[in-house]
C-alpha atoms as a PDB file:
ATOM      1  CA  UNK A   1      -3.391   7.285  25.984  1.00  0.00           C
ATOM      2  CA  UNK A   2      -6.292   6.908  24.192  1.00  0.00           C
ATOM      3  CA  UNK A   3      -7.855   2.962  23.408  1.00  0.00           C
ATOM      4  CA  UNK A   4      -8.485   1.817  20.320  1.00  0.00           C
ATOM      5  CA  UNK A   5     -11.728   2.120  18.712  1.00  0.00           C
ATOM      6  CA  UNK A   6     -10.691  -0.830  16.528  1.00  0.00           C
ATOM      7  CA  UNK A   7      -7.928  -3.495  16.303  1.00  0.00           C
ATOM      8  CA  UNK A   8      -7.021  -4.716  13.199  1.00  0.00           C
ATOM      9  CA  UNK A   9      -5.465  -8.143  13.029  1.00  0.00           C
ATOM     10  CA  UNK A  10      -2.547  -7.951  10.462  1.00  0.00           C
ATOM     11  CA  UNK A  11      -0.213 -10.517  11.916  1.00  0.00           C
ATOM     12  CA  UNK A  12       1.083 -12.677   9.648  1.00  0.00           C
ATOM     13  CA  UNK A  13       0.584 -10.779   6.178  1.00  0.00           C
ATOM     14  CA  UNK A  14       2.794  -9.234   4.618  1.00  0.00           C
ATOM     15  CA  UNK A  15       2.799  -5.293   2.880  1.00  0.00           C
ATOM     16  CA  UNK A  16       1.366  -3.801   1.839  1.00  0.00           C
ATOM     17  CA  UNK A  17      -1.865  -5.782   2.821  1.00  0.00           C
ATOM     18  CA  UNK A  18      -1.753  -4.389   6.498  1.00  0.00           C
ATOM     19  CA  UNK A  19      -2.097  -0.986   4.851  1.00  0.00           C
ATOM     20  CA  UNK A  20      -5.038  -1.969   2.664  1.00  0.00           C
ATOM     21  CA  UNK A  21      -7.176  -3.152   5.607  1.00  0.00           C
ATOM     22  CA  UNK A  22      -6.423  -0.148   7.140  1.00  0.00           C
ATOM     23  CA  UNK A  23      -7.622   2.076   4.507  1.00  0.00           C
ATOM     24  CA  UNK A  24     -10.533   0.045   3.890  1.00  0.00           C
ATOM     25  CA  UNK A  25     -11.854  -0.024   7.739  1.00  0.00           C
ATOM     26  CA  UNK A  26      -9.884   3.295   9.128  1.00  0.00           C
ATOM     27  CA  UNK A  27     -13.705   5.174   8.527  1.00  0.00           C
ATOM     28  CA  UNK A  28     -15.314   2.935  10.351  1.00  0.00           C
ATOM     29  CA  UNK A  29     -14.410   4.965  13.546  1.00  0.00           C
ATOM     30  CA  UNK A  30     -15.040   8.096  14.659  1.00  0.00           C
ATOM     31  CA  UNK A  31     -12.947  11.214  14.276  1.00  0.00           C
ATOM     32  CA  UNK A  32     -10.016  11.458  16.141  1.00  0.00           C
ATOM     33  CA  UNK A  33     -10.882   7.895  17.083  1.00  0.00           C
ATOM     34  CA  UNK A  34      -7.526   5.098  17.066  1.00  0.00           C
ATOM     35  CA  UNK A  35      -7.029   2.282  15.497  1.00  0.00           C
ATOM     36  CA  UNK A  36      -4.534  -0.491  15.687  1.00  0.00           C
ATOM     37  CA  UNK A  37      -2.816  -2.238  13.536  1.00  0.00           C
ATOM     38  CA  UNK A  38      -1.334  -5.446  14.542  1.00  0.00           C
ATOM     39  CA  UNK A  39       1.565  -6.085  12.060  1.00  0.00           C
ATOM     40  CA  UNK A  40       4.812  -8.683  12.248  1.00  0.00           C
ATOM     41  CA  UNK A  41       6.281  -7.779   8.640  1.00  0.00           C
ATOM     42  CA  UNK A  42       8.932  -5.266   9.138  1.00  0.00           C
ATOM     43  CA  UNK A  43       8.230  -3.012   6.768  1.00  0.00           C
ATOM     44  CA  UNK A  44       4.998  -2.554   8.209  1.00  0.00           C
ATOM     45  CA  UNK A  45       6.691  -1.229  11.055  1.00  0.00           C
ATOM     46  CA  UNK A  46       7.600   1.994   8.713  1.00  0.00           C
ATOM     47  CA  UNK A  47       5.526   1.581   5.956  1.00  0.00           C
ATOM     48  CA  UNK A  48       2.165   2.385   7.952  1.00  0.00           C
ATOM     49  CA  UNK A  49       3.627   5.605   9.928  1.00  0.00           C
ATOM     50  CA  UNK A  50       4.492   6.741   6.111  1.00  0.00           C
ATOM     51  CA  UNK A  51       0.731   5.991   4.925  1.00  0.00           C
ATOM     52  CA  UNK A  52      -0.986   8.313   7.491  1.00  0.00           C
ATOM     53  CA  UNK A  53       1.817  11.236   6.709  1.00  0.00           C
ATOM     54  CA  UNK A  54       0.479  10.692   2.641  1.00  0.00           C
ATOM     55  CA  UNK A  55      -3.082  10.775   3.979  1.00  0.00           C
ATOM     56  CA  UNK A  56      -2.647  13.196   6.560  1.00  0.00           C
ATOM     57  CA  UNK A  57      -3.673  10.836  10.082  1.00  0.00           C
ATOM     58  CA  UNK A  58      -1.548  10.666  12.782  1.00  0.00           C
ATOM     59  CA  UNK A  59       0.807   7.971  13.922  1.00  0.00           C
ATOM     60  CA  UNK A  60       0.360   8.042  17.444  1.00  0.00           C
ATOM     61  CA  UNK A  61       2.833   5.562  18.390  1.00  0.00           C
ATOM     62  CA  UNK A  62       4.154   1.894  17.784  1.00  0.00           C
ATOM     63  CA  UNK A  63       4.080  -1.067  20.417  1.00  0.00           C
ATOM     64  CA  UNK A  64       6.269  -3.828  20.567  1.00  0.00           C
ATOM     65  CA  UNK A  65       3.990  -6.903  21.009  1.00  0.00           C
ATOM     66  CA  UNK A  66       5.077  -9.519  23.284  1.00  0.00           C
ATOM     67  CA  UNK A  67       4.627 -12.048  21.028  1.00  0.00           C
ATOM     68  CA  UNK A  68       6.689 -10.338  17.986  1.00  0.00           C
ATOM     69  CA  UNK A  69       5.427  -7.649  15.761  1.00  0.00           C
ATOM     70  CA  UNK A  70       3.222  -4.616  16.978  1.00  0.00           C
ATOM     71  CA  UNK A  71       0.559  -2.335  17.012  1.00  0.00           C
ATOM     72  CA  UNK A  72       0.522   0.534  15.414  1.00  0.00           C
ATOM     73  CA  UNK A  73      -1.349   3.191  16.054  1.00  0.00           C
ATOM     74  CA  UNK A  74      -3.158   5.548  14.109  1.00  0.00           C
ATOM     75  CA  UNK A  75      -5.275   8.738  15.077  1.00  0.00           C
ATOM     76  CA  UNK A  76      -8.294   9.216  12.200  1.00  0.00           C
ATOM     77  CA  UNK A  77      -8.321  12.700  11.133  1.00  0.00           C
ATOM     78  CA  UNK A  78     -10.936  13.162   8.916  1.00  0.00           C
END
């Protein structure tokens, strides 16, 4: 599995503000670069795998962290 390019600290806050700062920084990689999102509020959890279907990135796969919450990762496609 691929690293992330960029961690984004989310714990903490609740949605949809997890998916804004992802928006806002996902171009900030390359393409076909990951990012991660670090989220605790459940609905992140579903909400951000539903984001990259609308905007057509990839969901590569969700982590439990071991502190509670986890990262999420998504796969810039364009």
């Amino acid at each position: 599995m691929q690293p992330p390019a960029l961690t984004i600290d989310a714990l903490g806050k609740k949605c949809p503000i997890p998916i804004i700062m992802l928006a806002e920084r996902i171009n900030e990689v390359p393409l076909n670069a990951v990012v991660s999102v670090l989220a605790d509020d459940p609905a992140a959890f579903t909400d951000v795998p539903a984001w990259c279907r609308l905007k057509s990135h990839r969901h590569v796969a969700s982590h439990e962290l071991p502190e509670g919450g986890w990262a999420i990762h998504v796969r810039r496609n364009y």
